[in-house]
N, C-alpha and C. Protein backbone atom coordinates (compact mmCIF):
# COMPACT_ATOMS: atom_id res chain seq x y z
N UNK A 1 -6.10 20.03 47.98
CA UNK A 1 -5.07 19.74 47.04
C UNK A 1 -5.70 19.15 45.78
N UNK A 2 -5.15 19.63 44.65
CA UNK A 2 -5.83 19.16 43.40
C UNK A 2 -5.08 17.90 42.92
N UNK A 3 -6.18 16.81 42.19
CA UNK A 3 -5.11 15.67 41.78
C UNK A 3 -4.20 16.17 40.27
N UNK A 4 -3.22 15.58 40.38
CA UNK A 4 -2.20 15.86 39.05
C UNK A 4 -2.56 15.41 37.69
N UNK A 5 -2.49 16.25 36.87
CA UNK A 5 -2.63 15.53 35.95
C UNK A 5 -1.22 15.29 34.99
N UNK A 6 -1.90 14.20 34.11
CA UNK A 6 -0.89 13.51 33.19
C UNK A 6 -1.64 13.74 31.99
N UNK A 7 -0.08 14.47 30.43
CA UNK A 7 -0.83 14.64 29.77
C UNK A 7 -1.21 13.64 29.07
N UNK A 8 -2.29 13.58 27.42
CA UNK A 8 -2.52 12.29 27.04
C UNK A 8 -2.08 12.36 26.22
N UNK A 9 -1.50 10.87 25.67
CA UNK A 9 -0.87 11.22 24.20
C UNK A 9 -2.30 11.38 22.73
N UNK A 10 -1.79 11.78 21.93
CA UNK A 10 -2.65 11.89 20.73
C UNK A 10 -3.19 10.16 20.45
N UNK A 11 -4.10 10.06 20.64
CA UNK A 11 -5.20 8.84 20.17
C UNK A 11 -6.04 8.96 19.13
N UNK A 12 -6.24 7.94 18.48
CA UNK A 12 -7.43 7.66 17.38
C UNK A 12 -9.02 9.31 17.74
N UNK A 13 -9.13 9.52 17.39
CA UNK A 13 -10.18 10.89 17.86
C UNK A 13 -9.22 12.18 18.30
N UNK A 14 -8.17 12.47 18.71
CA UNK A 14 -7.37 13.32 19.46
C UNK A 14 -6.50 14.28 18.56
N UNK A 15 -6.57 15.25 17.97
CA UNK A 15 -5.60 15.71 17.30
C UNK A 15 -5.43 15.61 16.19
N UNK A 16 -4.69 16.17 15.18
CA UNK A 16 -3.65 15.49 13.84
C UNK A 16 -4.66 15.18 13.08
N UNK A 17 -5.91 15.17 13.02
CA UNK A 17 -7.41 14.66 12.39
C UNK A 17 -7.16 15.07 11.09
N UNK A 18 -5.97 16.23 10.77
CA UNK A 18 -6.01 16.31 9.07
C UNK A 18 -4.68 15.06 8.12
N UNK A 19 -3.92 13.94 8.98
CA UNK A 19 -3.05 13.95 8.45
C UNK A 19 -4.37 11.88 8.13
N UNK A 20 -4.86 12.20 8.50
CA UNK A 20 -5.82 10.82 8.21
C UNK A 20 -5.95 10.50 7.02
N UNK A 21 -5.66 9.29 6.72
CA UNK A 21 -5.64 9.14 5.17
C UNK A 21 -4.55 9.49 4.28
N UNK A 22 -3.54 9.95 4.62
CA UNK A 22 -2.52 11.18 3.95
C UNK A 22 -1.62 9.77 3.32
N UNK A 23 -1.22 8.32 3.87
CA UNK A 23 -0.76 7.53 3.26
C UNK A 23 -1.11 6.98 2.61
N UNK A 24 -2.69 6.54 2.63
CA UNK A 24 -3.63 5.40 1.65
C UNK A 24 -3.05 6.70 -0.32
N UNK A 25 -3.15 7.92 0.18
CA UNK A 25 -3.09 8.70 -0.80
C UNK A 25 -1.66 8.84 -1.33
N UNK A 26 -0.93 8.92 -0.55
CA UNK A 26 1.03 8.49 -1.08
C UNK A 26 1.09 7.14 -1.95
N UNK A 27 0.61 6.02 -1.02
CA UNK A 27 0.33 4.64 -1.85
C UNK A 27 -0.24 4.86 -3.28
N UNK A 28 -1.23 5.24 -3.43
CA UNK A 28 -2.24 5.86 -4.55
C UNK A 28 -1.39 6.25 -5.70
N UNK A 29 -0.64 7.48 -5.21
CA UNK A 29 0.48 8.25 -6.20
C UNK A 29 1.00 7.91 -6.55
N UNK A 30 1.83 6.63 -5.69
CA UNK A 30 3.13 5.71 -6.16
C UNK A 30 2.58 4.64 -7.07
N UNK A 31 1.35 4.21 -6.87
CA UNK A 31 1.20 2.86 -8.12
C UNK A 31 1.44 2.68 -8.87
N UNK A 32 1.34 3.80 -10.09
CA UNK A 32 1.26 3.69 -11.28
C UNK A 32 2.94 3.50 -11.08
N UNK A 33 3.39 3.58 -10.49
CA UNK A 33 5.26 3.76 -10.59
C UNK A 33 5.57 1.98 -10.53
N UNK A 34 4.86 2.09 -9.42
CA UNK A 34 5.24 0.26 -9.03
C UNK A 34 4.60 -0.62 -10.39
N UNK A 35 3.78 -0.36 -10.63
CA UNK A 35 2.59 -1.07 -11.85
C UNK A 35 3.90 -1.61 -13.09
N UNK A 36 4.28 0.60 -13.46
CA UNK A 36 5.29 0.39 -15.06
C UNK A 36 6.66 -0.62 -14.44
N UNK A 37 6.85 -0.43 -13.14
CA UNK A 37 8.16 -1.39 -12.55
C UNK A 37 8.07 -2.53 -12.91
N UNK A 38 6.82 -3.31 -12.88
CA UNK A 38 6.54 -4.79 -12.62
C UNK A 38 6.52 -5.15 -13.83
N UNK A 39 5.99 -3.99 -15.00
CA UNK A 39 5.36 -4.45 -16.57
C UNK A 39 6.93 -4.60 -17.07
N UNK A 40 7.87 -3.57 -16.87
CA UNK A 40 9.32 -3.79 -17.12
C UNK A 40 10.00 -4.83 -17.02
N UNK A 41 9.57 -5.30 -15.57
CA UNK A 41 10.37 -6.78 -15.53
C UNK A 41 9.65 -7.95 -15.95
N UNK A 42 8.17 -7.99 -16.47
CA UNK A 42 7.89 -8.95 -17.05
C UNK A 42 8.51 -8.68 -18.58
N UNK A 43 8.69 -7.60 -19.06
CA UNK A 43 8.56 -7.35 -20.24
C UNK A 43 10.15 -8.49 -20.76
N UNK A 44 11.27 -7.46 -19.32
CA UNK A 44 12.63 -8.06 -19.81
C UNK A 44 12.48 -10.03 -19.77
N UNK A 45 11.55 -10.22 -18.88
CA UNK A 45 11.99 -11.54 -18.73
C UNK A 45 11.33 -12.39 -20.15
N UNK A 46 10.46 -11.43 -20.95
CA UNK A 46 9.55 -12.14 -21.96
C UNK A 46 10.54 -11.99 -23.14
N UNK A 47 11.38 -11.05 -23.24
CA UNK A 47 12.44 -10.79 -24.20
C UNK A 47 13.77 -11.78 -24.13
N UNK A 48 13.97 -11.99 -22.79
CA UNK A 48 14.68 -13.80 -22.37
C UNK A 48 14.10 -14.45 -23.00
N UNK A 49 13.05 -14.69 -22.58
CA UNK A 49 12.42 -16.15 -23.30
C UNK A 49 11.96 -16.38 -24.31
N UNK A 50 11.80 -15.22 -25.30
CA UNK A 50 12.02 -15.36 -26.41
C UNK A 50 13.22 -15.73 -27.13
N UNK A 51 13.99 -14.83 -26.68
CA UNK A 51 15.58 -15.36 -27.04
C UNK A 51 15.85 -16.61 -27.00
N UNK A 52 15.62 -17.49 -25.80
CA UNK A 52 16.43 -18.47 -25.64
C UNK A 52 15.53 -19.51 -26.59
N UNK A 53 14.10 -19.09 -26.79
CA UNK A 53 13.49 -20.22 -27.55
C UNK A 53 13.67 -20.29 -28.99
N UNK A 54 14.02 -18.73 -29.69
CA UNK A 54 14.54 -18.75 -30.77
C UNK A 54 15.74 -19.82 -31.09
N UNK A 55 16.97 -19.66 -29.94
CA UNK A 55 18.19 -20.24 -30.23
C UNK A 55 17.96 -21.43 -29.90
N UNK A 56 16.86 -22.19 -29.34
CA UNK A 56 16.50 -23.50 -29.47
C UNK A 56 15.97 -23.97 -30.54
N UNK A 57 15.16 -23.00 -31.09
CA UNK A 57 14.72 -23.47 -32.62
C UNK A 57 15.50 -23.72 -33.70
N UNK A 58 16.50 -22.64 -33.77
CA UNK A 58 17.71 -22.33 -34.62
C UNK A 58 18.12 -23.62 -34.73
N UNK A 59 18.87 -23.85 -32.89
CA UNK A 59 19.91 -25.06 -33.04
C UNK A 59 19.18 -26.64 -33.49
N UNK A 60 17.83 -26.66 -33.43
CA UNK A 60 17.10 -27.86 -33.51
C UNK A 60 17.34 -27.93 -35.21
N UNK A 61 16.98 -26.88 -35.82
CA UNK A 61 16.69 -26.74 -37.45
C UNK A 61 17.72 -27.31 -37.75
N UNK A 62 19.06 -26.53 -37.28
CA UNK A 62 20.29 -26.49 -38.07
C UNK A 62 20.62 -27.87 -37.90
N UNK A 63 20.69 -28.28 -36.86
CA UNK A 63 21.11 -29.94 -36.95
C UNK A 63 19.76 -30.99 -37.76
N UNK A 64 18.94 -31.07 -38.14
CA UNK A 64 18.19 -31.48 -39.40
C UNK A 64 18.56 -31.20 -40.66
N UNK A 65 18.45 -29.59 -40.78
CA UNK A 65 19.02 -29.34 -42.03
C UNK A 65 20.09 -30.16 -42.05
N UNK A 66 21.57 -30.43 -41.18
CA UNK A 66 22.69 -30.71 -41.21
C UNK A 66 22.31 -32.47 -41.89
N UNK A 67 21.25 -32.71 -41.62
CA UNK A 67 21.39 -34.41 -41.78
C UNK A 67 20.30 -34.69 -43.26
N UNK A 68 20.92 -35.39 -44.35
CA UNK A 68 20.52 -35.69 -45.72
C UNK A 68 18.99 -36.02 -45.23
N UNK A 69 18.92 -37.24 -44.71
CA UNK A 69 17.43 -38.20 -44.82
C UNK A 69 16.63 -37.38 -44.17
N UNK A 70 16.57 -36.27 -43.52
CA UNK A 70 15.38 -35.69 -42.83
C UNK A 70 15.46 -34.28 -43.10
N UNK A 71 16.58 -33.46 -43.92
CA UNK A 71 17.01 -32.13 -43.84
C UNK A 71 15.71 -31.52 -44.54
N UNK A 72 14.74 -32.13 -45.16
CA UNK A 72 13.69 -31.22 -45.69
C UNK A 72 12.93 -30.82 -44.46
N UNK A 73 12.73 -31.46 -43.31
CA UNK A 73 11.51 -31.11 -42.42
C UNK A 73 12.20 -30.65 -40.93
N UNK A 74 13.04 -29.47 -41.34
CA UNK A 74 14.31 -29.26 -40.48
C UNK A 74 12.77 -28.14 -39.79
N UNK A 75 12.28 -26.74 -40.47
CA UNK A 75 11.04 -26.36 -40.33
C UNK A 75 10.34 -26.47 -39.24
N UNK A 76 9.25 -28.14 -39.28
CA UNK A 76 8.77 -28.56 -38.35
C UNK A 76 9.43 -29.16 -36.95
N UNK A 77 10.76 -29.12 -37.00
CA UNK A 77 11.76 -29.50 -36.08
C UNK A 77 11.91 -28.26 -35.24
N UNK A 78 12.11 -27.26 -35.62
CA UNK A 78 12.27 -26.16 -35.65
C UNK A 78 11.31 -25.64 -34.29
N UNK A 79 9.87 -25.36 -34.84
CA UNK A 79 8.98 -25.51 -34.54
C UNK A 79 8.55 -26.19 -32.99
N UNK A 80 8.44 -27.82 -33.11
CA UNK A 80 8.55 -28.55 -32.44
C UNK A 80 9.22 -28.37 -30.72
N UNK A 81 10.42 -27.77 -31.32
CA UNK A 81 11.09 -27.85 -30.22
C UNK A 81 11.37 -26.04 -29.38
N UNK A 82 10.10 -25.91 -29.74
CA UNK A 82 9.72 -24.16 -29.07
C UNK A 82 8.61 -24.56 -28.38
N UNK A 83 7.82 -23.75 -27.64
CA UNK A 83 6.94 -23.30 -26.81
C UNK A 83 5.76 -23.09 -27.72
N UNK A 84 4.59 -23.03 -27.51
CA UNK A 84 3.58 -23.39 -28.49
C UNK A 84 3.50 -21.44 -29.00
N UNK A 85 3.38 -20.64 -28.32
CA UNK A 85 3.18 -19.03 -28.74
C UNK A 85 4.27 -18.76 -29.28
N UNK A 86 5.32 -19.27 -28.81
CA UNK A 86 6.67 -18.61 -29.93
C UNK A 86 6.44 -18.95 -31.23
N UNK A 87 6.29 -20.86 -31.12
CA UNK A 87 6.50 -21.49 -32.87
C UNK A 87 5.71 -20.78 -33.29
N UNK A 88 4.27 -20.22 -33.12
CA UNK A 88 3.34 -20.26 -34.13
C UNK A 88 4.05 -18.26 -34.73
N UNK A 89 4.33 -17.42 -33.70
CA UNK A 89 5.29 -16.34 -34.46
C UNK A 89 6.57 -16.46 -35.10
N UNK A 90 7.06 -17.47 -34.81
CA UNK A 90 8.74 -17.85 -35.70
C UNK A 90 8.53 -18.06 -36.88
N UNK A 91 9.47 -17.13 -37.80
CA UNK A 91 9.67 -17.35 -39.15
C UNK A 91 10.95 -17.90 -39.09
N UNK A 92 11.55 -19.12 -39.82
CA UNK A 92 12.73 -19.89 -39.92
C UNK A 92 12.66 -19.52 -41.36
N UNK A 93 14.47 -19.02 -41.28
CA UNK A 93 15.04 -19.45 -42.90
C UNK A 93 15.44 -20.54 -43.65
N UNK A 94 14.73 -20.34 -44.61
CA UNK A 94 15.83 -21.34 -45.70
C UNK A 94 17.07 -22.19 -44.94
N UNK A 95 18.42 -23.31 -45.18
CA UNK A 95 19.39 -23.29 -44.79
C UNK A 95 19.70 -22.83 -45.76
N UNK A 96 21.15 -22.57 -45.18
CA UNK A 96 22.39 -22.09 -46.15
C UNK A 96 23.75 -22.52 -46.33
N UNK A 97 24.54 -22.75 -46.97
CA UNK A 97 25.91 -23.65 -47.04
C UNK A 97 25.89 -24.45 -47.30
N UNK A 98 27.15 -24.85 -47.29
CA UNK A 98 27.90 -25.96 -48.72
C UNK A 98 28.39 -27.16 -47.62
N UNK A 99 29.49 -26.33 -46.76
CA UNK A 99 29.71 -27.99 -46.11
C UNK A 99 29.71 -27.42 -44.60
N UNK A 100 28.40 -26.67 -44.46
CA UNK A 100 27.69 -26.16 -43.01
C UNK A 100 26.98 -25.56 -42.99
N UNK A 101 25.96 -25.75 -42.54
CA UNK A 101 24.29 -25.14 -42.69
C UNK A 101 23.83 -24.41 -41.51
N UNK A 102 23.29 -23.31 -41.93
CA UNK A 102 23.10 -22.32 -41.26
C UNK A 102 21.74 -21.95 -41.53
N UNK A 103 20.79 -21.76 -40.12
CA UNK A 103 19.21 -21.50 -40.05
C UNK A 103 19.46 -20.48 -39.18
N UNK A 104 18.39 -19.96 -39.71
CA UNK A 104 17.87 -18.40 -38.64
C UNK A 104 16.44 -18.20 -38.21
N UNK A 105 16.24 -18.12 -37.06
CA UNK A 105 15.09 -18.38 -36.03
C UNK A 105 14.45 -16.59 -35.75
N UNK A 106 13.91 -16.01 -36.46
CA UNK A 106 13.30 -14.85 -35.74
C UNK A 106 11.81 -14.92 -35.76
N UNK A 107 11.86 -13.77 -34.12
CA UNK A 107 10.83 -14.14 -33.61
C UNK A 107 10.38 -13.01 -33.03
N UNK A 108 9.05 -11.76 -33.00
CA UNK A 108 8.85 -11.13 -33.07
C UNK A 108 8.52 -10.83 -31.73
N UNK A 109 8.96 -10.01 -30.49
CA UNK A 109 8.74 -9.78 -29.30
C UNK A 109 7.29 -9.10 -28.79
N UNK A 110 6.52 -10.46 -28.09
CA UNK A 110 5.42 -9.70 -27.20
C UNK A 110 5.36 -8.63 -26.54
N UNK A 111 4.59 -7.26 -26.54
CA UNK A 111 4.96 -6.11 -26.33
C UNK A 111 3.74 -5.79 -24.89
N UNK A 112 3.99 -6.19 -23.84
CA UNK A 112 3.50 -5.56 -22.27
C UNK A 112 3.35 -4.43 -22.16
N UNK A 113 4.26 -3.28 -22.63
CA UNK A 113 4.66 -2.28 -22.12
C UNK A 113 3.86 -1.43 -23.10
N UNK A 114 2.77 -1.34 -23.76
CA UNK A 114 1.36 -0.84 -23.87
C UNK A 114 1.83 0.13 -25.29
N UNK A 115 3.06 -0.70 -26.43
CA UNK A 115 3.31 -0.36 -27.52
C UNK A 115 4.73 0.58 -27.17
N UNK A 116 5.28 1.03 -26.20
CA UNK A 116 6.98 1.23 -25.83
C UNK A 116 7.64 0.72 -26.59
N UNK A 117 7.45 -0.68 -26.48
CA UNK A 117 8.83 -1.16 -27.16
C UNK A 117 8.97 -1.17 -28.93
N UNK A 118 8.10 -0.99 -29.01
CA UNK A 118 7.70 -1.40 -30.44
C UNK A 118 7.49 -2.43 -30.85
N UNK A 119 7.49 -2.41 -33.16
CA UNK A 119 7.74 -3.82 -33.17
C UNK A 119 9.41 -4.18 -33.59
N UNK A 120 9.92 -5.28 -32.43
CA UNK A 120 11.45 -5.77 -32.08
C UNK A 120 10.91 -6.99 -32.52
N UNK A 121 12.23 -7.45 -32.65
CA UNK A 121 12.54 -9.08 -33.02
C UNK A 121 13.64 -9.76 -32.46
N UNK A 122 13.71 -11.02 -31.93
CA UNK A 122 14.85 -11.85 -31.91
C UNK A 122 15.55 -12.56 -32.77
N UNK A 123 16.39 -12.37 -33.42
CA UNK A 123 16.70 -13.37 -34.09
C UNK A 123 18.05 -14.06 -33.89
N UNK A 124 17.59 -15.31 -34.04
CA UNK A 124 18.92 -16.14 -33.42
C UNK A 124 19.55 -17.05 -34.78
N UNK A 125 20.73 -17.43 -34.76
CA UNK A 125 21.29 -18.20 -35.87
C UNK A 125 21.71 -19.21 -35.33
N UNK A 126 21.98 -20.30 -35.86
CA UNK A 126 23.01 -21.81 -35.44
C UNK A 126 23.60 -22.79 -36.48
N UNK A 127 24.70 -22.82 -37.10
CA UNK A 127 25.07 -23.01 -37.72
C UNK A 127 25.53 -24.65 -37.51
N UNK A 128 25.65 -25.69 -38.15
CA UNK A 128 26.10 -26.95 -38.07
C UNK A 128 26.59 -27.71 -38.98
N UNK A 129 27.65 -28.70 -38.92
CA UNK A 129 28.21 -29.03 -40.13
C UNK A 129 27.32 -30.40 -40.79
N UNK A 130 27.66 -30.22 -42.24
CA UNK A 130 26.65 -31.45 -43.00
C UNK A 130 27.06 -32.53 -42.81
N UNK A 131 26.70 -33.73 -42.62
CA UNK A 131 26.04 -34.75 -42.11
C UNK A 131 27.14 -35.54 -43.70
N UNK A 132 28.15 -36.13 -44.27
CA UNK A 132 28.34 -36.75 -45.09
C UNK A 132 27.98 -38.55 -45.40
């Protein structure tokens, strides 16, 4: 009587020897996908934070400008109260108005996305009443 056999399943050496590697190479293909994904969402979150530091600058200016004894160095207020890479790209306007002063904070968006976005800007306004 012969002993039975059992078949074996496919093991490391056994078979299928062409599909080896076939994922390290899917992974491979997909990177560049995952890569532009990640540069996107840094990009959006750098376009936040530009924003919001503009409208911090804005609102810092405008309430200086708003006040007589210090309204000349509304500017360095401006400034001051940003993030050190934003202030040094923020151009602040002039104020403007008679009995409410109005500054404008733009600020030219860091570009990740390898010249996509172009050159964009934020610009934020904040308006406040004068200081009598």
């Amino acid at each position: 009587m012969e002993p039975l056999r059992t078949p074996r399943a496919a093991g490391p050496g056994r078979g299928g020897r062409g599909d080896r590697g076939s994922t390290a190479v899917e992974y491979l293909g997909f990177l560049p996908v995952l890569i532009l994904i990640g540069l996107a969402g840094i990009q959006l979150g750098l376009i936040a934070y530009t924003a919001q530091q503009a409208g911090t600058g804005a609102r810092a200016a405008a309430r200086t400008a708003a006040q007589e004894d210090v309204s000349g160095s509304y500017a360095r207020v401006a400034k001051a109260s940003m993030t050190g890479w934003v202030a040094e790209r923020a151009r602040i306007s002039a104020p403007s108005g008679e009995d409410a002063v109005t500054v404008t904070v733009t600020v030219p968006i860091p570009d990740v996305l390898l010249g996509l976005l172009g050159d964009r800007t934020v610009e934020k306004s904040a308006t406040m009443p004068r200081d009598d």
